[in-house]
PDB file of N, CA and C in Angstrom:
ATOM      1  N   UNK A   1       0.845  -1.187   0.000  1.00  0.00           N
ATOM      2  CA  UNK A   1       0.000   0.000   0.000  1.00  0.00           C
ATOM      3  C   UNK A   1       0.888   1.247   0.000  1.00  0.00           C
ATOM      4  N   UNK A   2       1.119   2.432  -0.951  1.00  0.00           N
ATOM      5  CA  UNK A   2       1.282   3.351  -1.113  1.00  0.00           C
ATOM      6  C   UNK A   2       0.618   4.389  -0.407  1.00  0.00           C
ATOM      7  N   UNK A   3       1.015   5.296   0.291  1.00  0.00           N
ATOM      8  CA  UNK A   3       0.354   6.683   1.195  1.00  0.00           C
ATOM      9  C   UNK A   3       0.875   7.992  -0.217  1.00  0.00           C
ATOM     10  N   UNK A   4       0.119   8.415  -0.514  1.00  0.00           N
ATOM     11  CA  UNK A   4       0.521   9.638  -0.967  1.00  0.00           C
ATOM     12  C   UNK A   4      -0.403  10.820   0.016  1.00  0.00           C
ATOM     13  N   UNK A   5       0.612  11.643  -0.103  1.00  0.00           N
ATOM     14  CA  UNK A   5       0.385  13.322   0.967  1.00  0.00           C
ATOM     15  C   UNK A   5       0.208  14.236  -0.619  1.00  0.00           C
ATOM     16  N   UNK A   6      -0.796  15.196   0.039  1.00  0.00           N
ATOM     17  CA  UNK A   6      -0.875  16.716  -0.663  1.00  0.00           C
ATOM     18  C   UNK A   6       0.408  17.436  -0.432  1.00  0.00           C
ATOM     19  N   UNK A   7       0.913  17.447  -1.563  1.00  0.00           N
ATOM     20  CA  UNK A   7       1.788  18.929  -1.535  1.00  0.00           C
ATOM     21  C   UNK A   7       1.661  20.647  -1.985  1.00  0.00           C
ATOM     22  N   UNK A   8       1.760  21.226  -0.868  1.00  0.00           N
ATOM     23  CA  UNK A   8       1.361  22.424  -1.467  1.00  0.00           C
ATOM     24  C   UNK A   8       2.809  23.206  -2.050  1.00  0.00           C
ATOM     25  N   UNK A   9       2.310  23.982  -2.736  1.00  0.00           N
ATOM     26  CA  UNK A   9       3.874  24.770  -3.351  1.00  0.00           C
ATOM     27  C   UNK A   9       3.666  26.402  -3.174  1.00  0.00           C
ATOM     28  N   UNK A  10       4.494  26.925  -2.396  1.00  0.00           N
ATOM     29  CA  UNK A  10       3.852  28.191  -2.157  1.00  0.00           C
ATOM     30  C   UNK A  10       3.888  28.922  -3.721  1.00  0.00           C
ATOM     31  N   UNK A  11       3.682  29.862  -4.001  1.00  0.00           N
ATOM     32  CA  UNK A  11       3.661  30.721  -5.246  1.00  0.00           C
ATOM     33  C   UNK A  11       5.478  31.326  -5.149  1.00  0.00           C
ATOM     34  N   UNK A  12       5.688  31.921  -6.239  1.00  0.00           N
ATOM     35  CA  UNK A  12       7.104  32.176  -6.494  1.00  0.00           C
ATOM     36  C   UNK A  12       7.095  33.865  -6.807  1.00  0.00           C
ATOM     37  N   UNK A  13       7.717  34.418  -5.928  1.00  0.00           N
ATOM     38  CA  UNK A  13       7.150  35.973  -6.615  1.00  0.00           C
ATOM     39  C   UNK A  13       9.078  36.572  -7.399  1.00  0.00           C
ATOM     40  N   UNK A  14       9.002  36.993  -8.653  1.00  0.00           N
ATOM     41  CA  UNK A  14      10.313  37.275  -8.727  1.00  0.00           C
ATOM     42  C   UNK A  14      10.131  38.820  -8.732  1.00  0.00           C
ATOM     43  N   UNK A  15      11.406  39.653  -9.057  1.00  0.00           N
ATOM     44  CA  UNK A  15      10.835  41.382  -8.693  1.00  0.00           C
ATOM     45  C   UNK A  15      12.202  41.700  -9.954  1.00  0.00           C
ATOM     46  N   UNK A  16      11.520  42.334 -10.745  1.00  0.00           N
ATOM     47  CA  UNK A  16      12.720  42.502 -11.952  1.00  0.00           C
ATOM     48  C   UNK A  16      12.563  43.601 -12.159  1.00  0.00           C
ATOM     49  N   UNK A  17      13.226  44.507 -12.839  1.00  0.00           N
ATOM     50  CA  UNK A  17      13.592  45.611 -13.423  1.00  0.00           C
ATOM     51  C   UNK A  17      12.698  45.913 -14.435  1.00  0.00           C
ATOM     52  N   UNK A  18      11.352  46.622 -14.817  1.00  0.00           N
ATOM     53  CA  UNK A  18      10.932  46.585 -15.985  1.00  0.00           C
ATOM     54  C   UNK A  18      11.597  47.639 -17.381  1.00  0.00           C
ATOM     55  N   UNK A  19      11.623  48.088 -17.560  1.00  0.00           N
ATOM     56  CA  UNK A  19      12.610  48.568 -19.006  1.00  0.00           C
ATOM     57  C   UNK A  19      11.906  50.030 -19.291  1.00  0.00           C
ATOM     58  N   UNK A  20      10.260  49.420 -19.252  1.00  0.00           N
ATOM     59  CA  UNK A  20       9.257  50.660 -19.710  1.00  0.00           C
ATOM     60  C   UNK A  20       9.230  51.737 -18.617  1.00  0.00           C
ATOM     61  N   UNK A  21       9.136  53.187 -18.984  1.00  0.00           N
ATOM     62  CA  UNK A  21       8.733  54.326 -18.351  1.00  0.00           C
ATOM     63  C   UNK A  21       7.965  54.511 -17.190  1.00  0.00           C
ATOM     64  N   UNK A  22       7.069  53.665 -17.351  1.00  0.00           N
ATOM     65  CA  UNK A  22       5.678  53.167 -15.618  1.00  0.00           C
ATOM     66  C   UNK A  22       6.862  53.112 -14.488  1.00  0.00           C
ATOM     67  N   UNK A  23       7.674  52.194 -15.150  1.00  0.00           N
ATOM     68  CA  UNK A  23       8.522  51.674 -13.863  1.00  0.00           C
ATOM     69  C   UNK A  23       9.624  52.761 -13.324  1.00  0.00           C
ATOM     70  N   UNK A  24       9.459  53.898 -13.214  1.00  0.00           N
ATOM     71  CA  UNK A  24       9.896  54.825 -12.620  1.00  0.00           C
ATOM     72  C   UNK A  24      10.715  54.952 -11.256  1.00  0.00           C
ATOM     73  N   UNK A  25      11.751  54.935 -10.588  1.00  0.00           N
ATOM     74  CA  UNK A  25      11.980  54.938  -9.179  1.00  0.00           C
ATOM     75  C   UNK A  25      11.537  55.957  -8.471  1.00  0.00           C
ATOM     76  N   UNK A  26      11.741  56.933  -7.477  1.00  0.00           N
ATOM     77  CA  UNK A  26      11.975  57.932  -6.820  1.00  0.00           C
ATOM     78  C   UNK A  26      12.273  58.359  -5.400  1.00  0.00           C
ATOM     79  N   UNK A  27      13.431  58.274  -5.373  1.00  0.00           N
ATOM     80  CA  UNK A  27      13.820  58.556  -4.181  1.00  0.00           C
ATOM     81  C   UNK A  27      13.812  59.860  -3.259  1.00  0.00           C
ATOM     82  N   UNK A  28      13.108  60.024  -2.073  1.00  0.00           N
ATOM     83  CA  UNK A  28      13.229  61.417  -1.171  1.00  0.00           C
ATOM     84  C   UNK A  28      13.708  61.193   0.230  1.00  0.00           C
ATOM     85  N   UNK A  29      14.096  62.001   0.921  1.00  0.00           N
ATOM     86  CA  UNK A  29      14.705  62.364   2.160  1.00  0.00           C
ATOM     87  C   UNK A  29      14.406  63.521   3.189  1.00  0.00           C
ATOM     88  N   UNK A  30      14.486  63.249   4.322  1.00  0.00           N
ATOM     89  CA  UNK A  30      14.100  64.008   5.042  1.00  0.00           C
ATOM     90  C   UNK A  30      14.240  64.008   6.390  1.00  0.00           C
ATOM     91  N   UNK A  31      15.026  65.258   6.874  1.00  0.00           N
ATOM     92  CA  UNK A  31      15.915  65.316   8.058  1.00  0.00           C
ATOM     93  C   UNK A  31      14.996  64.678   9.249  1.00  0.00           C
ATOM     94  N   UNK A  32      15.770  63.919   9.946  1.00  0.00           N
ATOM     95  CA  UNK A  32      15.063  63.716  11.550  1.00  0.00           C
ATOM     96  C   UNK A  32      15.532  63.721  12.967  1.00  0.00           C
ATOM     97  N   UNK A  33      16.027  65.132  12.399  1.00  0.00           N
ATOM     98  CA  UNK A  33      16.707  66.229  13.812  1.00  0.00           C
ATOM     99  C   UNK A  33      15.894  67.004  13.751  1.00  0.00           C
ATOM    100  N   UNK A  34      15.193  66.240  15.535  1.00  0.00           N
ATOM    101  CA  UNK A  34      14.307  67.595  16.514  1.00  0.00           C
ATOM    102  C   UNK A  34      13.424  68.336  14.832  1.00  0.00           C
ATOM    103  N   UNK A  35      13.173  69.118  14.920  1.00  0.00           N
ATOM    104  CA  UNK A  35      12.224  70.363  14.196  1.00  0.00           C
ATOM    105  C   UNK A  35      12.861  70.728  12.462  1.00  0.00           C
ATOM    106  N   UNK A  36      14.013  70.107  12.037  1.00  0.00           N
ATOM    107  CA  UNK A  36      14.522  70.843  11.230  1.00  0.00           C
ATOM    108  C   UNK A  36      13.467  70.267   9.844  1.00  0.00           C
ATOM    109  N   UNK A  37      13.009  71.115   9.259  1.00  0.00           N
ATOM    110  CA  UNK A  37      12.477  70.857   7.723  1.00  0.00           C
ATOM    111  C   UNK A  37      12.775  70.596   6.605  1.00  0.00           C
ATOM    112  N   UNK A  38      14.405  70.139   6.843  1.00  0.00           N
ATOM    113  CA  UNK A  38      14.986  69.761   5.371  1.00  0.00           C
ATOM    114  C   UNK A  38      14.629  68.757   4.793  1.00  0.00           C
ATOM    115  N   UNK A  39      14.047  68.689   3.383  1.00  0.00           N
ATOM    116  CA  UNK A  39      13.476  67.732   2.771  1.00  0.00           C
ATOM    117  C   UNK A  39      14.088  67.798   1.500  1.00  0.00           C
ATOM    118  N   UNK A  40      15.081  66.316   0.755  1.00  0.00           N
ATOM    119  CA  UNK A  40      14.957  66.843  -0.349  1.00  0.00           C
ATOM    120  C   UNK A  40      13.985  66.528  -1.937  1.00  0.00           C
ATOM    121  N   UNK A  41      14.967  67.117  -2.415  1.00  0.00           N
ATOM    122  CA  UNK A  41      13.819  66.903  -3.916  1.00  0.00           C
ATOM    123  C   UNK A  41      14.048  65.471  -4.386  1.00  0.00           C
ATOM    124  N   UNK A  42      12.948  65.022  -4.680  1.00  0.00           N
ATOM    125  CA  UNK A  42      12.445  63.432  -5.543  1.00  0.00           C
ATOM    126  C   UNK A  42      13.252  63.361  -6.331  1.00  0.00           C
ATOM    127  N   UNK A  43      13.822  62.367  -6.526  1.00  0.00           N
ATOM    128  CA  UNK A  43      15.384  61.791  -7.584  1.00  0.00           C
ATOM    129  C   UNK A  43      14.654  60.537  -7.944  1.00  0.00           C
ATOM    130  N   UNK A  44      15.391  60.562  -9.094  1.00  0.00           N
ATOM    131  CA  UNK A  44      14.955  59.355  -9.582  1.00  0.00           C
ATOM    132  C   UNK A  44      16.432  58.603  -9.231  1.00  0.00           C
ATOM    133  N   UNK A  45      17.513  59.176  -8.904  1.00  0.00           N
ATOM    134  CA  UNK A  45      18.678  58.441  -8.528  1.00  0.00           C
ATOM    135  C   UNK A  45      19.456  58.926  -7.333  1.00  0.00           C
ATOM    136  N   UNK A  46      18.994  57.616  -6.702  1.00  0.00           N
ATOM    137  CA  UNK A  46      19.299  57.138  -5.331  1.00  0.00           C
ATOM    138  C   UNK A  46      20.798  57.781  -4.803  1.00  0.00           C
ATOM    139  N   UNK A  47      21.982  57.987  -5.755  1.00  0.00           N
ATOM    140  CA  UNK A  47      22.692  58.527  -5.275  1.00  0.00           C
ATOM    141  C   UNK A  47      23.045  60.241  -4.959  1.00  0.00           C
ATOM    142  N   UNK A  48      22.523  60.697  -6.131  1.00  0.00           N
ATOM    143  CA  UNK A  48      22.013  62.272  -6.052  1.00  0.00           C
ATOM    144  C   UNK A  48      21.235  62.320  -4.711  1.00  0.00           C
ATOM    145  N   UNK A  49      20.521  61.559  -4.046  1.00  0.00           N
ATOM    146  CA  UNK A  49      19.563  61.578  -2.637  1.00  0.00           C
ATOM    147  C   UNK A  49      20.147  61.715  -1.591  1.00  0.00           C
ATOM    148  N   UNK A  50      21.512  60.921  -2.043  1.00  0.00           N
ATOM    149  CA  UNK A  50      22.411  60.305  -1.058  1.00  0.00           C
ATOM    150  C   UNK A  50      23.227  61.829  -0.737  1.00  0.00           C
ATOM    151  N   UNK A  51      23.442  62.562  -1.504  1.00  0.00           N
ATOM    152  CA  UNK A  51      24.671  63.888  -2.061  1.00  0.00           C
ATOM    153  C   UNK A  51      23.825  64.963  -1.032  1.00  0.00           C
ATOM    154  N   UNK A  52      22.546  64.897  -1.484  1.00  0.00           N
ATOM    155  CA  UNK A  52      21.665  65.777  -0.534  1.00  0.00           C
ATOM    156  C   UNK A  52      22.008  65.414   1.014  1.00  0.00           C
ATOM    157  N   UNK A  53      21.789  64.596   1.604  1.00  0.00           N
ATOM    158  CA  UNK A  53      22.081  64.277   2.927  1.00  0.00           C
ATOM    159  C   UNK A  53      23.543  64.231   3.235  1.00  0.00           C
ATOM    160  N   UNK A  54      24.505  64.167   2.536  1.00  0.00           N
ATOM    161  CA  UNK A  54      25.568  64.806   2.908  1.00  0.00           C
ATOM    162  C   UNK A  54      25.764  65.726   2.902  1.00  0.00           C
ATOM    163  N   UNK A  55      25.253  66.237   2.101  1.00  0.00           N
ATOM    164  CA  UNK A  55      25.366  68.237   1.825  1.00  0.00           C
ATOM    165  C   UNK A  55      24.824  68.681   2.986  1.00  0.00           C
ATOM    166  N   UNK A  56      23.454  68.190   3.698  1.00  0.00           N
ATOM    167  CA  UNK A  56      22.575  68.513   4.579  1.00  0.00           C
ATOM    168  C   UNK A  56      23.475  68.329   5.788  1.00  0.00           C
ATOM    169  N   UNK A  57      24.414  66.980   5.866  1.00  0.00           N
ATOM    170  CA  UNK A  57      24.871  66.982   7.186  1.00  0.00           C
ATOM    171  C   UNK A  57      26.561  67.894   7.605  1.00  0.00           C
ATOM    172  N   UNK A  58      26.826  67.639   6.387  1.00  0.00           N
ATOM    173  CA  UNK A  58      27.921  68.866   6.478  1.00  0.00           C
ATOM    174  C   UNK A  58      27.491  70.440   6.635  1.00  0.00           C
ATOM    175  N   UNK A  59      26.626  70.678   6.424  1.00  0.00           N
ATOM    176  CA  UNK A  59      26.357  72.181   6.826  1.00  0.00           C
ATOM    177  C   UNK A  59      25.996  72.023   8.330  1.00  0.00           C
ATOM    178  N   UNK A  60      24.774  70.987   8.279  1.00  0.00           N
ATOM    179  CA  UNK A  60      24.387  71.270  10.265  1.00  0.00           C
ATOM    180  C   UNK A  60      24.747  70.561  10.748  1.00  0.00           C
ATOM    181  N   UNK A  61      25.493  69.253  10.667  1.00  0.00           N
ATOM    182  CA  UNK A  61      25.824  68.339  11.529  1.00  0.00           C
ATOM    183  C   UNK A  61      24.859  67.324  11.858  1.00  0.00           C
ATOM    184  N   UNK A  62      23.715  67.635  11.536  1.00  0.00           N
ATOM    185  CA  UNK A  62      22.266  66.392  11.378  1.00  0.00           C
ATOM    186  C   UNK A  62      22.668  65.154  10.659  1.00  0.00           C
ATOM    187  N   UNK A  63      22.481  64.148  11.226  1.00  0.00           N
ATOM    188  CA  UNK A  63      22.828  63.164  10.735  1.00  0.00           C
ATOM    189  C   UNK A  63      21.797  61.644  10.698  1.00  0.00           C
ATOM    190  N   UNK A  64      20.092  61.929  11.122  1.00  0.00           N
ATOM    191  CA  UNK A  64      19.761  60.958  10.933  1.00  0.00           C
ATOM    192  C   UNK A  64      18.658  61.321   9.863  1.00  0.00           C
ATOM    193  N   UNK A  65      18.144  60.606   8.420  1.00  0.00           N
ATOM    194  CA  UNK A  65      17.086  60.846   8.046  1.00  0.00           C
ATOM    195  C   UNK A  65      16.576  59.789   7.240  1.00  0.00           C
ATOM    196  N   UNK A  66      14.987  60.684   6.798  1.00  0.00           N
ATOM    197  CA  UNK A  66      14.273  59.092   6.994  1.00  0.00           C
ATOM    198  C   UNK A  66      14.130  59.349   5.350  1.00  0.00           C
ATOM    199  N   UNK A  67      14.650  57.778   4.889  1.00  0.00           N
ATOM    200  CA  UNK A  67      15.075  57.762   3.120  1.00  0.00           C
ATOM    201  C   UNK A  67      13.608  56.756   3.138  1.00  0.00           C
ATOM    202  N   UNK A  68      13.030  57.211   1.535  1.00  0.00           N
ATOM    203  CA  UNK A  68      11.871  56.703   0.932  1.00  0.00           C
ATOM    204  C   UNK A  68      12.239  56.405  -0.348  1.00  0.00           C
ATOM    205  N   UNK A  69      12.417  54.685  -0.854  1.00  0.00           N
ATOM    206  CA  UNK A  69      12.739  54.748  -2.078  1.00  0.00           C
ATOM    207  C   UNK A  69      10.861  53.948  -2.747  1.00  0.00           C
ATOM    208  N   UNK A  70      10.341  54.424  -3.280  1.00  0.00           N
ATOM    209  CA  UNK A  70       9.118  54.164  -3.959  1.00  0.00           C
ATOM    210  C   UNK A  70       9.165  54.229  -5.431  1.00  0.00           C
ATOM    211  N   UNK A  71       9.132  52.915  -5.834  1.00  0.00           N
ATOM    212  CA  UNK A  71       8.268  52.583  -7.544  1.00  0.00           C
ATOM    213  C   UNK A  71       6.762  51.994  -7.955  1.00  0.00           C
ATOM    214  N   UNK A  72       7.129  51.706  -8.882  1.00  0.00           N
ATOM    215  CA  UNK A  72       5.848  51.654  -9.243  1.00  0.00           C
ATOM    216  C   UNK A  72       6.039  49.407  -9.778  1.00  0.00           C
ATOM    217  N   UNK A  73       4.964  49.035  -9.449  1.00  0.00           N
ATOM    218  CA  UNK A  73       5.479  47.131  -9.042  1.00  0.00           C
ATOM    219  C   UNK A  73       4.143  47.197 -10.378  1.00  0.00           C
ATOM    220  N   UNK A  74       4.661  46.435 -11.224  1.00  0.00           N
ATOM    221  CA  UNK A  74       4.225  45.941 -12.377  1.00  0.00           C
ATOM    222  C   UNK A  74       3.838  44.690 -12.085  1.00  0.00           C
ATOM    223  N   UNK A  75       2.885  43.828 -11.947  1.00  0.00           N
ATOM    224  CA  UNK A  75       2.358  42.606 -11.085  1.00  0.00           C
ATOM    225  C   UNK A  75       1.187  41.542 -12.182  1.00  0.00           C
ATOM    226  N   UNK A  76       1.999  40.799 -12.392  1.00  0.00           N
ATOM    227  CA  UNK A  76       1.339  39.966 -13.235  1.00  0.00           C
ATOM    228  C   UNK A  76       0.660  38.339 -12.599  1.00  0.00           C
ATOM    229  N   UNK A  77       0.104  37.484 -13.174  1.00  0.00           N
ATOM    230  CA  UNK A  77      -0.599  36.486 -12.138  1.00  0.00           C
ATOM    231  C   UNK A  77      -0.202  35.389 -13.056  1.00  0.00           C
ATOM    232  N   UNK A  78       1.274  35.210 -14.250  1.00  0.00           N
ATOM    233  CA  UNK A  78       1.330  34.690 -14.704  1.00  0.00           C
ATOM    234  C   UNK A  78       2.414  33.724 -13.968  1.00  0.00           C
ATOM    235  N   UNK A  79       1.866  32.029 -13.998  1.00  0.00           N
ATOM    236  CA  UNK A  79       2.799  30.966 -13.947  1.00  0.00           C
ATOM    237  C   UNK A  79       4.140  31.297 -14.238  1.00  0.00           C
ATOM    238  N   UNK A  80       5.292  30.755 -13.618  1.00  0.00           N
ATOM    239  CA  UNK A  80       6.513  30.504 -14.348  1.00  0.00           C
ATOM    240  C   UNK A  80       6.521  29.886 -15.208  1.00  0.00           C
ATOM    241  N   UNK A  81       7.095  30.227 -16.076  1.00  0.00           N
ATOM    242  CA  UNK A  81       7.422  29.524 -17.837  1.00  0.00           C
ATOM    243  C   UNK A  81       6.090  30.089 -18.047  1.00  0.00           C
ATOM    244  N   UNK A  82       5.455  31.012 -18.088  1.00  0.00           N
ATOM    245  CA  UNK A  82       3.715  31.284 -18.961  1.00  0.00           C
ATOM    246  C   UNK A  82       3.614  32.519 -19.652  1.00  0.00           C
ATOM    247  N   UNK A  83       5.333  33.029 -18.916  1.00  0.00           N
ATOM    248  CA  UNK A  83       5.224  34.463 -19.240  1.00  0.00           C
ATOM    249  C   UNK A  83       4.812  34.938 -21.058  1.00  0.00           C
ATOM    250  N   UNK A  84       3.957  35.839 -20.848  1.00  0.00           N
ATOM    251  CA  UNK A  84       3.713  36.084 -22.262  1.00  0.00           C
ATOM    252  C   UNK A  84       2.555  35.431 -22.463  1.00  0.00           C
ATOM    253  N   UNK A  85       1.929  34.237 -22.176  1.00  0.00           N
ATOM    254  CA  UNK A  85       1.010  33.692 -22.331  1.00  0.00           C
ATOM    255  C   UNK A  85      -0.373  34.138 -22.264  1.00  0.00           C
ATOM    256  N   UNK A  86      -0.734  35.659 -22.148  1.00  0.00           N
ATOM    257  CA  UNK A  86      -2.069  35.947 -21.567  1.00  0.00           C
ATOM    258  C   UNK A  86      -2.287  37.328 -21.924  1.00  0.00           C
TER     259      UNK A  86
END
């Protein structure tokens, strides 16, 4: 007598780079010393973000802030190997 069990397979999520314009990055910053309002401007590159908060901490000496990198997730419900299929 053979026992066979259910196997479940969780889902596979991969996260790629899309090529097209939608997929936009943008990175912002923003000081979090006590009261100060320095915020900088939305980059689309993470290291220009980075230049700001050094610039920011060499003038006042502030040194903690809170980085937001946000895109845009292109999300498809297609199988592996299906891609294209639908």
């Amino acid at each position: 007598m053979t026992t066979v069990a259910a196997v479940t397979a969780p889902p596979v999520y991969r996260l790629g780079r899309h090529p097209g314009p939608e997929s936009e990055l943008t990175m912002t910053a923003r000081c979090m010393n006590g009261g100060c309002p320095w915020e900088s401007e939305p980059t689309p590159r993470p290291g220009t973000g980075a230049v700001g908060c050094e610039s920011h901490t060499a003038a006042t000496g502030h040194t903690t802030f809170g980085v937001r990198l946000e895109y845009i997730a292109l999300v498809t419900t297609e199988a592996a190997g299906e891609e294209g299929s639908g």
